[in-house]
C-alpha atoms as a PDB file:
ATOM      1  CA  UNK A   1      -1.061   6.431  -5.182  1.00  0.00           C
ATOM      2  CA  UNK A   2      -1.919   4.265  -2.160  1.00  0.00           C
ATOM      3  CA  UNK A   3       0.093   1.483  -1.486  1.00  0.00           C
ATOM      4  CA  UNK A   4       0.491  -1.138   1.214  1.00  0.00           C
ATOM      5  CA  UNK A   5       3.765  -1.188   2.969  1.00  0.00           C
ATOM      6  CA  UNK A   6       5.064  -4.176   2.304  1.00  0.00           C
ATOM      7  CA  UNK A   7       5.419  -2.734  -1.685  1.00  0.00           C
ATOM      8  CA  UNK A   8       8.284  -1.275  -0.662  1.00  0.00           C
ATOM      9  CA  UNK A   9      10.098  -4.662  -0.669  1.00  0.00           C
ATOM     10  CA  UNK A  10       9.709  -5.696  -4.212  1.00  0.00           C
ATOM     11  CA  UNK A  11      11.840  -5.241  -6.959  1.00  0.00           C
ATOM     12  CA  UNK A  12       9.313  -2.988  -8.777  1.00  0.00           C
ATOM     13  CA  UNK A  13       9.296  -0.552  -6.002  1.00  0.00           C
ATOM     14  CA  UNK A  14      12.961  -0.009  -6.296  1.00  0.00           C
ATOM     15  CA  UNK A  15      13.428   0.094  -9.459  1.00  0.00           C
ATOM     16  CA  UNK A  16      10.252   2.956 -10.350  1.00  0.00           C
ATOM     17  CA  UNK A  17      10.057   4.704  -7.325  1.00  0.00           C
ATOM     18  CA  UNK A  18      12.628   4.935  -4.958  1.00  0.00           C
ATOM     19  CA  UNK A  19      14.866   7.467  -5.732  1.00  0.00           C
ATOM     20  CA  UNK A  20      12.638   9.194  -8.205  1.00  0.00           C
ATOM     21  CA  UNK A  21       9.720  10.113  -6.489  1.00  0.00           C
ATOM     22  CA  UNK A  22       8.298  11.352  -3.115  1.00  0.00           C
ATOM     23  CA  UNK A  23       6.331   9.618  -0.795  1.00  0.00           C
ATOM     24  CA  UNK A  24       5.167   9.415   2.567  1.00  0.00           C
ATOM     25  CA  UNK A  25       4.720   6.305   5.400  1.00  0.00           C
ATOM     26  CA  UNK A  26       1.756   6.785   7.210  1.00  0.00           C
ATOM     27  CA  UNK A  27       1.663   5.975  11.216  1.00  0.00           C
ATOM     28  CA  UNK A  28      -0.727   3.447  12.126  1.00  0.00           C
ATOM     29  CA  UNK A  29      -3.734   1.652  10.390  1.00  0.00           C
ATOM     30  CA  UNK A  30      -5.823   3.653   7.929  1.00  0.00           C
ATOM     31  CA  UNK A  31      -9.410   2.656   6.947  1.00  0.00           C
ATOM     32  CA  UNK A  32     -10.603   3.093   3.817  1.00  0.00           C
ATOM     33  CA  UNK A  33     -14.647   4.126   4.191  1.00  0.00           C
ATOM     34  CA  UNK A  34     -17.263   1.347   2.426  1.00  0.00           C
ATOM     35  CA  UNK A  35     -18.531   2.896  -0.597  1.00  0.00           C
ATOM     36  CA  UNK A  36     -22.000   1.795   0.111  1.00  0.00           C
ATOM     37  CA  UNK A  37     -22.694   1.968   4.085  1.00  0.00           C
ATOM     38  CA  UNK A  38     -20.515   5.537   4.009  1.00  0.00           C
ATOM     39  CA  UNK A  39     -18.731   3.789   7.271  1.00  0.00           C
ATOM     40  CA  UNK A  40     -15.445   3.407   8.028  1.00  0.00           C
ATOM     41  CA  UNK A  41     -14.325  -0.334   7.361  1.00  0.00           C
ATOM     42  CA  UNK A  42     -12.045  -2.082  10.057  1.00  0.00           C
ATOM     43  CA  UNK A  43      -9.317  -4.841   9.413  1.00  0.00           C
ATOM     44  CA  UNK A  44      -6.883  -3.431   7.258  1.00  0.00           C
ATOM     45  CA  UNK A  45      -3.679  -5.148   8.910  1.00  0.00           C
ATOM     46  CA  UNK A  46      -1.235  -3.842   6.415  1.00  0.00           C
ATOM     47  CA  UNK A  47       0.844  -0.238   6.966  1.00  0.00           C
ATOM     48  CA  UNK A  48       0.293   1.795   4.472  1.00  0.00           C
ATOM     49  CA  UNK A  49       2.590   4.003   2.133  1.00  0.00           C
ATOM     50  CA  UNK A  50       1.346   7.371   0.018  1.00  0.00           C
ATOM     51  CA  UNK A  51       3.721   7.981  -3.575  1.00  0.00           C
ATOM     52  CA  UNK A  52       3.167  11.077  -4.964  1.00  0.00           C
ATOM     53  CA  UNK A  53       4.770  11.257  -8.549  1.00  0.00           C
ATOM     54  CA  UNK A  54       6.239  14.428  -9.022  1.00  0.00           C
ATOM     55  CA  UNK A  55      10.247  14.530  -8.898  1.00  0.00           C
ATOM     56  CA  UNK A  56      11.934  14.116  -5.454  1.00  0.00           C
ATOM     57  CA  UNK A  57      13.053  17.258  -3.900  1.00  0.00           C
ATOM     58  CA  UNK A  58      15.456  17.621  -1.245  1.00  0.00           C
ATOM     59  CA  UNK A  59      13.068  19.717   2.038  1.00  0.00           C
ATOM     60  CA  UNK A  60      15.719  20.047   4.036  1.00  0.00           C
ATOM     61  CA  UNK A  61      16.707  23.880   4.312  1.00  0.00           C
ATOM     62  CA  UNK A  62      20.144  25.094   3.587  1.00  0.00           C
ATOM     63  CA  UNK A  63      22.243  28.036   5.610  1.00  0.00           C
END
């Protein structure tokens, strides 16, 4: 799911997804392509944040 960043503040956000499931913040200002002129639009002024709902794993490797 794509989310803006400032989600991440609310008290939905902690209480269904942090903790449970992954996700990712993404550097920078994304834009989202116009459905109907197939260009990328400009102005989204919002960071964006990428959940992906499968359980949280630990990546980091263990010796």
């Amino acid at each position: 799911m794509i989310l803006p960043l400032n989600s991440m503040d609310t008290n939905v956000w902690h209480d269904f997804i942090e903790g449970k499931y992954q996700y990712e913040i993404l550097r920078g200002r994304i834009s989202f392509i116009d459905p109907e002129t197939k260009k990328a639009r400009s102005g989204n002024n919002s960071g964006t944040v990428i959940v992906y709902f499968r359980k949280r794993i630990d990546i980091r490797r263990k010796n």
